[in-house]
Protein backbone atom coordinates (compact mmCIF):
# COMPACT_ATOMS: atom_id res chain seq x y z
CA UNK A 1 0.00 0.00 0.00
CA UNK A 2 1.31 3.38 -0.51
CA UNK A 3 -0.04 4.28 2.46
CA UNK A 4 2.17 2.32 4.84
CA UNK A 5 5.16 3.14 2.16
CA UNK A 6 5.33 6.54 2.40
CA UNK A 7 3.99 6.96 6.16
CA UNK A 8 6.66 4.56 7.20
CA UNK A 9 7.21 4.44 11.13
CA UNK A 10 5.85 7.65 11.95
CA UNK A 11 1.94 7.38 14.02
CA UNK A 12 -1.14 7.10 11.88
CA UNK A 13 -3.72 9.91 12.57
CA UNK A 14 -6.91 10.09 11.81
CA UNK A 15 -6.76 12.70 9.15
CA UNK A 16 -4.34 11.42 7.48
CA UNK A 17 -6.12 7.49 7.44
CA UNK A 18 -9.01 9.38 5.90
CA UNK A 19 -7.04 10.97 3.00
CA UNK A 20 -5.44 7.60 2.09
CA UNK A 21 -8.94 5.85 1.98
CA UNK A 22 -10.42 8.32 -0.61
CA UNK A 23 -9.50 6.11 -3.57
CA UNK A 24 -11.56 3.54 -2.10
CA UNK A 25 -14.75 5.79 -1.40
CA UNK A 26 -14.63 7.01 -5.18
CA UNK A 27 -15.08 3.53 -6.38
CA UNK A 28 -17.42 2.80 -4.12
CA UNK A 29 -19.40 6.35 -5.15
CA UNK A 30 -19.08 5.26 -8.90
CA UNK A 31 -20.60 1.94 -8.47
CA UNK A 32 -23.17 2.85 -6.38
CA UNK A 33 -24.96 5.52 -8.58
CA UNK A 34 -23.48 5.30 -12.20
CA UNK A 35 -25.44 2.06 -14.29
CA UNK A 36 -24.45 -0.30 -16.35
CA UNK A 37 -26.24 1.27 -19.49
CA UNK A 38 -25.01 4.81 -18.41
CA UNK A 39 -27.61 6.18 -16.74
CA UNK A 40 -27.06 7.87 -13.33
CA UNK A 41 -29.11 6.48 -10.43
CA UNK A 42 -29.91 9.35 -8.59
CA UNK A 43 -33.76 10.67 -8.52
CA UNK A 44 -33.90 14.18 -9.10
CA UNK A 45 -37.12 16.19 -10.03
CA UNK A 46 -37.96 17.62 -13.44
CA UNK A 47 -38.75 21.13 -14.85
CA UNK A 48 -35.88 22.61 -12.83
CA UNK A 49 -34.57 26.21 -14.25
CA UNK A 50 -32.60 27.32 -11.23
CA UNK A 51 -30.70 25.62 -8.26
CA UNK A 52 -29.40 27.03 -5.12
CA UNK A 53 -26.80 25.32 -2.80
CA UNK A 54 -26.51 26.09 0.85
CA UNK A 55 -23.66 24.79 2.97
CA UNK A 56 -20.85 25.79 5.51
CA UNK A 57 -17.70 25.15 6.26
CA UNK A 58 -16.04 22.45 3.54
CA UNK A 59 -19.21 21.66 2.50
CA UNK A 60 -19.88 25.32 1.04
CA UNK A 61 -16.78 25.21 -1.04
CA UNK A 62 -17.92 21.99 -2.38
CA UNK A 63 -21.34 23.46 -2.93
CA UNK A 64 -19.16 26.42 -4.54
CA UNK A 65 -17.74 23.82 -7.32
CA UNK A 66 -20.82 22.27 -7.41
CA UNK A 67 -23.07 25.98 -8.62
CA UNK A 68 -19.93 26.48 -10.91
CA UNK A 69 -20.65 22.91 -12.62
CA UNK A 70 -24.20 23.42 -13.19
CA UNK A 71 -24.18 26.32 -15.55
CA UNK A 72 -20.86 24.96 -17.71
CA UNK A 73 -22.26 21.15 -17.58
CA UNK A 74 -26.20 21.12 -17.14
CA UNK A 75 -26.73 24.85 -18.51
CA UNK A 76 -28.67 25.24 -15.66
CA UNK A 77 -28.13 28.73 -13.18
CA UNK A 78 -26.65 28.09 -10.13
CA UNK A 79 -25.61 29.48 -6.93
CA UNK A 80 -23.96 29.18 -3.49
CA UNK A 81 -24.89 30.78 -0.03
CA UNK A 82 -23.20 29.89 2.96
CA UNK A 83 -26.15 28.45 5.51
CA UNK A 84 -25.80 31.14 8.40
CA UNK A 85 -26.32 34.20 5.86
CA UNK A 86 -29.15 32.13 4.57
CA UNK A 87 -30.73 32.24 7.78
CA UNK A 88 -30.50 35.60 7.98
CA UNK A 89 -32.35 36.60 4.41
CA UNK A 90 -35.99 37.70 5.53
CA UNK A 91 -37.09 36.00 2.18
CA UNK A 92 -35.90 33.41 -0.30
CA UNK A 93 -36.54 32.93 -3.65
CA UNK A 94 -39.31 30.43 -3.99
CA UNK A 95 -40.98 28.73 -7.06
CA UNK A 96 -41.59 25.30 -8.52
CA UNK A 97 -39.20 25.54 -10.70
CA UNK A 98 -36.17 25.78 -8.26
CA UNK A 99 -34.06 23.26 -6.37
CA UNK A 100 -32.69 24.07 -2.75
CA UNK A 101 -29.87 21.53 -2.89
CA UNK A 102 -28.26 21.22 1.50
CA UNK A 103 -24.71 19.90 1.72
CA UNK A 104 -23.59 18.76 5.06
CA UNK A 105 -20.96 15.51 6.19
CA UNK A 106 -23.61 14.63 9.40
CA UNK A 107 -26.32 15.67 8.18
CA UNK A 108 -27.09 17.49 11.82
CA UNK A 109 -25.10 20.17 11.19
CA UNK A 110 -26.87 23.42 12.82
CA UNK A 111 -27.15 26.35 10.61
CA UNK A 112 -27.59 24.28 7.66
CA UNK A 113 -30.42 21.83 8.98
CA UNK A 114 -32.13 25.15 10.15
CA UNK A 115 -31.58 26.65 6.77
CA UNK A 116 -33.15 23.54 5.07
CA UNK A 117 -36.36 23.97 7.56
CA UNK A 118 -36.66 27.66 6.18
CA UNK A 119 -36.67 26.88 3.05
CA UNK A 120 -39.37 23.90 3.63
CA UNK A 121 -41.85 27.00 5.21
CA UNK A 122 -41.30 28.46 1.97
CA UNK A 123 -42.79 25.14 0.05
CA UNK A 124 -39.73 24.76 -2.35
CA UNK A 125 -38.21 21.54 -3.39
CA UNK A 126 -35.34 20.24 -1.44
CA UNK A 127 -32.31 17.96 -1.76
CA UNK A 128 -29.54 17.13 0.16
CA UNK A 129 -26.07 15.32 0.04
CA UNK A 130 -24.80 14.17 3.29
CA UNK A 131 -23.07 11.45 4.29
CA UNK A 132 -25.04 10.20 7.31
CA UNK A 133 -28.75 8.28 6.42
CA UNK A 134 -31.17 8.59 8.34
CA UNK A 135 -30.27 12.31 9.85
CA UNK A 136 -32.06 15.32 9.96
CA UNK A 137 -31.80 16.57 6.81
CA UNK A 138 -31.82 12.90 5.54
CA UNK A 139 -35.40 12.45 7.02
CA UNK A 140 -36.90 16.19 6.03
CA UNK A 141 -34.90 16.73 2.65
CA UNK A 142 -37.76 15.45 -0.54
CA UNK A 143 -34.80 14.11 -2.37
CA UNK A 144 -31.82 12.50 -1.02
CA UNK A 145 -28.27 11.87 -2.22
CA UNK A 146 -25.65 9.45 0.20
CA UNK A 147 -22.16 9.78 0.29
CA UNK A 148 -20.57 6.66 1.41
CA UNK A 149 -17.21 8.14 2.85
CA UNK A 150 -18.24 5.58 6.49
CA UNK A 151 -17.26 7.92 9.50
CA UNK A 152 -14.91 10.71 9.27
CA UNK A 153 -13.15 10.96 13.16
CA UNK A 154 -10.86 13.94 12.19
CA UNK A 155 -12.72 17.15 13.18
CA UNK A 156 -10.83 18.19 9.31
CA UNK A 157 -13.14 17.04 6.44
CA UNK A 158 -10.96 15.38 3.89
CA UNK A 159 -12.90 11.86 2.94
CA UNK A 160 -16.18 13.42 2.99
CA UNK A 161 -14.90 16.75 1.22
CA UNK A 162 -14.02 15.03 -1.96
CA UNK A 163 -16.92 12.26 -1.38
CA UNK A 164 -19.46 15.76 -1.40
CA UNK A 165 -17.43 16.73 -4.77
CA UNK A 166 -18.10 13.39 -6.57
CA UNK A 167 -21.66 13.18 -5.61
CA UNK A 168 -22.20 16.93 -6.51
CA UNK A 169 -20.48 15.68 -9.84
CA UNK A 170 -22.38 13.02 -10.32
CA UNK A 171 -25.95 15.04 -9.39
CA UNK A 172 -24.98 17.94 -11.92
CA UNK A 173 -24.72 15.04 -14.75
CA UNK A 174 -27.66 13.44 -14.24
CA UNK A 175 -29.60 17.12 -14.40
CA UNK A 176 -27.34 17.11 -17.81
CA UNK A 177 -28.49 13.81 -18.95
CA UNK A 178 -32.29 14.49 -18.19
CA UNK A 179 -31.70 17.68 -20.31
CA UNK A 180 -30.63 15.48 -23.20
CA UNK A 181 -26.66 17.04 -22.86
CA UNK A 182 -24.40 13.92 -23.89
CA UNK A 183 -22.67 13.27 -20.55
CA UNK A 184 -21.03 9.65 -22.31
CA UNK A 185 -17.29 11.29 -21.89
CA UNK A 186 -17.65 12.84 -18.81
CA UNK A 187 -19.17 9.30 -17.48
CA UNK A 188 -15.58 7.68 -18.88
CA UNK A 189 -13.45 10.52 -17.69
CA UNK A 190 -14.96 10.02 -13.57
CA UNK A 191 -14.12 6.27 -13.82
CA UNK A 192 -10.32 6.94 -13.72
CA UNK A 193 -11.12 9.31 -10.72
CA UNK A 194 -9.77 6.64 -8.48
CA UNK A 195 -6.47 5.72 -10.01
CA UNK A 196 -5.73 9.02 -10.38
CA UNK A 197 -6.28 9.37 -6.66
CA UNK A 198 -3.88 7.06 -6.08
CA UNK A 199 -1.44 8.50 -8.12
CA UNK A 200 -1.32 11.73 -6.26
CA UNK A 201 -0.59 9.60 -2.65
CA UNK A 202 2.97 9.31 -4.54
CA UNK A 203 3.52 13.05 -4.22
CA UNK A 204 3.81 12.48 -0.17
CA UNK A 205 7.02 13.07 -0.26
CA UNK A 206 7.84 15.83 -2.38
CA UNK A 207 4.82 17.61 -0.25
CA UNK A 208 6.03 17.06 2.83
CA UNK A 209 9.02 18.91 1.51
CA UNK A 210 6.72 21.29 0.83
CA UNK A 211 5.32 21.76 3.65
CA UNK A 212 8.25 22.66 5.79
CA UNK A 213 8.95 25.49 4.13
CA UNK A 214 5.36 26.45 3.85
CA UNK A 215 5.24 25.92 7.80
CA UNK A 216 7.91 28.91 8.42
CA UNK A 217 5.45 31.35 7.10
CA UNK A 218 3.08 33.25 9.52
CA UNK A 219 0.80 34.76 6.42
CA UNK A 220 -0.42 33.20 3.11
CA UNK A 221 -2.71 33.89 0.85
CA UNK A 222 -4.68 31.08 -1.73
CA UNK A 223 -6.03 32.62 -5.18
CA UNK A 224 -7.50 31.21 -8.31
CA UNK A 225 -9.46 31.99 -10.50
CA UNK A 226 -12.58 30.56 -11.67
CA UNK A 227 -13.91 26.94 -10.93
CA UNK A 228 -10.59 26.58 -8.52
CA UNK A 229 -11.58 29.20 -6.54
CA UNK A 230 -13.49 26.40 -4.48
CA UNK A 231 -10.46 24.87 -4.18
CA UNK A 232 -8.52 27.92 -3.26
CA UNK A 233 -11.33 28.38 -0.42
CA UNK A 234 -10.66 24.86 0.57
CA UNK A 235 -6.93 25.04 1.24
CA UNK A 236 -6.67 28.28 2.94
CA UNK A 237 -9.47 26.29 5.46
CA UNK A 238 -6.96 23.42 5.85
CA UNK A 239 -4.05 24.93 6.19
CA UNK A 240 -5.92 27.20 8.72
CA UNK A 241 -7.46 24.89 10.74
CA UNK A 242 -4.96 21.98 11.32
CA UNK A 243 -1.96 24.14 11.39
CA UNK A 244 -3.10 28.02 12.93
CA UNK A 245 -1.62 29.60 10.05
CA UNK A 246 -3.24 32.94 8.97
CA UNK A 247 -4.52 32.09 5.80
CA UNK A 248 -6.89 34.28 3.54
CA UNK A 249 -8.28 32.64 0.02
CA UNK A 250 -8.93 35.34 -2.67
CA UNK A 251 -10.09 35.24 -6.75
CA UNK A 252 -6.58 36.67 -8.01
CA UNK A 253 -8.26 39.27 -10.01
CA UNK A 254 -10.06 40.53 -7.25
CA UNK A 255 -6.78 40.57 -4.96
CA UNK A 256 -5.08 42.68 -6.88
CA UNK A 257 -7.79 45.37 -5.68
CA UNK A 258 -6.26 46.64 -2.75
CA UNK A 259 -6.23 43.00 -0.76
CA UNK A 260 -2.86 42.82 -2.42
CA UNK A 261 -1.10 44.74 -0.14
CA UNK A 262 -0.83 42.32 2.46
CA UNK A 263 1.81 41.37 0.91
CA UNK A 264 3.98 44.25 2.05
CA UNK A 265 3.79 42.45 5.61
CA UNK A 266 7.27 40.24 6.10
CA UNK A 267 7.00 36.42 6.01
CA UNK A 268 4.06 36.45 3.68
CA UNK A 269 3.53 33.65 0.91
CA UNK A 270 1.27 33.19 -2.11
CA UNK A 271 0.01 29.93 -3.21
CA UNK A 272 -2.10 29.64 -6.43
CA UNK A 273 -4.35 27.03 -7.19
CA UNK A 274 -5.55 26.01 -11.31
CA UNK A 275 -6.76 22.78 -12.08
CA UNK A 276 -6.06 24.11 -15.95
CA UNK A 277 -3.72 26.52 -17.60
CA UNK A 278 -2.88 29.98 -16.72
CA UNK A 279 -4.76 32.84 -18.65
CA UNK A 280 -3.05 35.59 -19.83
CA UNK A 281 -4.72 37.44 -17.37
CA UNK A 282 -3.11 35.21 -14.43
CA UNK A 283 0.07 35.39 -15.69
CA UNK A 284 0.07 38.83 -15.87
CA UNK A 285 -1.18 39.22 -12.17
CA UNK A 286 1.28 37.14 -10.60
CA UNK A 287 4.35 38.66 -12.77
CA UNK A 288 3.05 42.13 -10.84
CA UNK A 289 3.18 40.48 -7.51
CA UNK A 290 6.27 39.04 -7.91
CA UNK A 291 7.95 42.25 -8.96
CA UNK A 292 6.01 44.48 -6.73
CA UNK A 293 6.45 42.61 -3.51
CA UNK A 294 8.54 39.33 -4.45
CA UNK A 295 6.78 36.72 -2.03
CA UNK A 296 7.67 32.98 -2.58
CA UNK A 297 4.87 31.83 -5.08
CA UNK A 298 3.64 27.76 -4.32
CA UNK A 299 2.06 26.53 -7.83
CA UNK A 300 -0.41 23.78 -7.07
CA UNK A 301 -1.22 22.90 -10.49
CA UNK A 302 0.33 22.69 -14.25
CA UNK A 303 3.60 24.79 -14.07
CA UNK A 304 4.12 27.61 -16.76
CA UNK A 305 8.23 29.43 -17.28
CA UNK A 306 5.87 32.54 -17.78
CA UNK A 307 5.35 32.77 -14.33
CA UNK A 308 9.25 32.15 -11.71
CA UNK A 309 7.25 29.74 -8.82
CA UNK A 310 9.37 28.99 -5.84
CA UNK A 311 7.65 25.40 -5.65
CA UNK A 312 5.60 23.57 -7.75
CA UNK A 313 3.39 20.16 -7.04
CA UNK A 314 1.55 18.69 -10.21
CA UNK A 315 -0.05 15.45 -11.20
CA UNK A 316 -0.15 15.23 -14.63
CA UNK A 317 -3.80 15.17 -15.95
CA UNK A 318 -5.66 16.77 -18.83
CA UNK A 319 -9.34 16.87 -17.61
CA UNK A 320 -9.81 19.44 -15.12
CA UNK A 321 -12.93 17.81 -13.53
CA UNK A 322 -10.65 15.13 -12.75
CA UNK A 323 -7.83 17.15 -11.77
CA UNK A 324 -9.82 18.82 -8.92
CA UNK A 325 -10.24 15.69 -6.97
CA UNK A 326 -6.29 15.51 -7.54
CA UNK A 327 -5.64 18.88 -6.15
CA UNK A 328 -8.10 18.39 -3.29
CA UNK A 329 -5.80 15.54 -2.34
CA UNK A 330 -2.74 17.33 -2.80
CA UNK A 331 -3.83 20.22 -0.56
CA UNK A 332 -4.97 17.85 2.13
CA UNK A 333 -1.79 15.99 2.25
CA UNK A 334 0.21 19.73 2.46
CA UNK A 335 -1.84 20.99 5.15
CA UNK A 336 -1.45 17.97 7.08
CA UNK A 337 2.16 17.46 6.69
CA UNK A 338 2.24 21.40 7.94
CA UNK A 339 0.49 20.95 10.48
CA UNK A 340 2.44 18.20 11.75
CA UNK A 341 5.49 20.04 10.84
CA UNK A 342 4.68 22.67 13.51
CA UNK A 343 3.46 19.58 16.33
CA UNK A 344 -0.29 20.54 15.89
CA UNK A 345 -3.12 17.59 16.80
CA UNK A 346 -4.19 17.54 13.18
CA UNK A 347 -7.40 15.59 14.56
CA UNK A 348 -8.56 17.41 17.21
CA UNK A 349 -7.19 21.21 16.62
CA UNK A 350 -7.81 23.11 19.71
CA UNK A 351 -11.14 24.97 19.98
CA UNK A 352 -12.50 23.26 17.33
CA UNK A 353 -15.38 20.61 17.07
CA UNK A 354 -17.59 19.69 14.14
CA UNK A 355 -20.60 21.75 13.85
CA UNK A 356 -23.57 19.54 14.87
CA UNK A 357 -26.44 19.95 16.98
């Protein structure tokens, strides 16, 4: 396994367990909803014009991806709200013709069950990815999607991060299919989701690498641009939360508006996230930084000679919807080895707990 080879003699954690088992859980995912003759065995209902994902925490970057994949893939708009400014709208939009789709790992997590009752007052239809059955918003949700990722002990979602991400995936195809889209490539492309998971466990070592030079910073900043941003989100959380780094996650376009200046602070780094190439745009951006405040640059993605990058991780893979559940493992694996760099309790981080009733 490369688990045990690259791990070696040092203590298993949890989180780290739970990144090593997501090759598994994809296959498992794949099996369970994707048919024999190609059709995608999830129920979903029909004359829907406009979806809205709510979500916190991991779970809203997911839902993120997910709003981003529905308008490229199904054609159909899309959007993301985190669940506690949800809560706070005095009205939501409400007609048959929309989808309230609630992403949450246990399925009991607060603010989003609540958001899921308020949208129920409101008579819309509702659906929900989680990985726990019979939960809350299991029970109340009118259409229901499982994620099979078993029990996740680390209070960091990793397993059920990426498990959300397939689902989502696999739910935005199906609306595709019902629309008569042709979704046969994309169906071929997700099969090879878990050998390319296990293909970036190999990079262990050069991210561990990573990660001790990452763990001497006290300030970095994640951007992307586009359908990474999600991504972007996601590792700025990770790094955050396992290893009490200062992190801040920003569209690069929109950081060079003033946010950019952080920079000017000493021991600041900039990682950028693509699970594609680099626009001209991007390139152009991150030349400015580099001459205006020359911070170490991390690449997590395909490497360009346009752009000087102090480290660069890769896997080599042409399909960015598969790439993403490459990069997702690659940032897990370099906030836990930073984490672990600095002696932090990667499964229990202090003050934190998972957000369930």
């Amino acid at each position: 396994m490369l688990f045990d080879l690259f791990v070696g003699k040092r203590k298993n954690t949890c989180m780290e367990n739970e990144i090593f088992e997501q090759s598994k859980i994809a296959q498992i995912i794949l099996d369970s909803y994707i048919q024999k003759d190609g059709n995608i065995n999830i129920e979903i209902p029909s004359d829907i014009t406009r979806i809205i994902l709510v979500a916190s925490g991991s779970s809203y970057h997911c839902a993120r991806y997910a709003a981003d994949l529905f308008g490229s893939i199904a054609k159909i708009e899309a959007s993301a709200v985190y669940s506690s400014e949800f809560l706070l709208e005095e009205t939501i939009a409400h007609s048959e013709n929309i989808l309230y789709i609630f992403i949450t790992q246990s399925g009991e997590t607060t603010d989003t069950t609540s958001a899921l009752e308020k949208a129920k007052d409101f008579g819309v239809k509702t659906l929900c990815i989680t990985n726990k059955e019979d939960s809350t918003i299991w029970n109340a949700s009118d259409y229901k999607i499982a994620c099979h990722a078993g029990e996740e002990k680390s209070i960091a979602a990793t397993k059920s991060f990426t498990s959300q991400l397939l689902c989502s995936t696999l739910l935005v195809l199906k609306f595709a299919q019902n629309r008569g889209i042709d979704i046969y490539d994309y169906l071929l492309d997700l099969k090879t989701i878990p050998s390319f998971i296990e293909n970036t466990y190999s990079l262990q070592p050069k991210i561990k690498h990573m990660a001790r030079f990452l763990s001497k910073y006290k300030n970095i900043v994640v951007t992307a641009d586009g359908q990474s941003y999600a991504l972007a989100k996601e590792a700025s959380l990770k790094i955050k939360e396992t290893s009490y780094i200062q992190t801040a996650s920003y569209i690069l376009g929109e950081f060079m508006h003033g946010h950019v200046a952080i920079l000017n602070n000493k021991h600041s780094l900039l990682i950028y996230v693509l699970n594609g190439n680099l626009t001209y745009t991007a390139i152009k951006n991150l030349n400015t930084i580099k001459e205006n405040y020359n911070p170490p640059i991390f690449l997590i993605g395909n490497r360009t000679n346009q752009v000087k990058s102090t480290y660069n991780i890769n896997i080599e893979c042409d399909k960015p919807i598969i790439k993403t559940f490459c990069l997702a493992v690659i940032i897990q694996l370099l906030a836990l080895e930073t984490a672990l760099k600095l002696h932090r309790n990667v499964d229990k981080p202090h003050g934190l707990n998972k957000v369930v009733k």
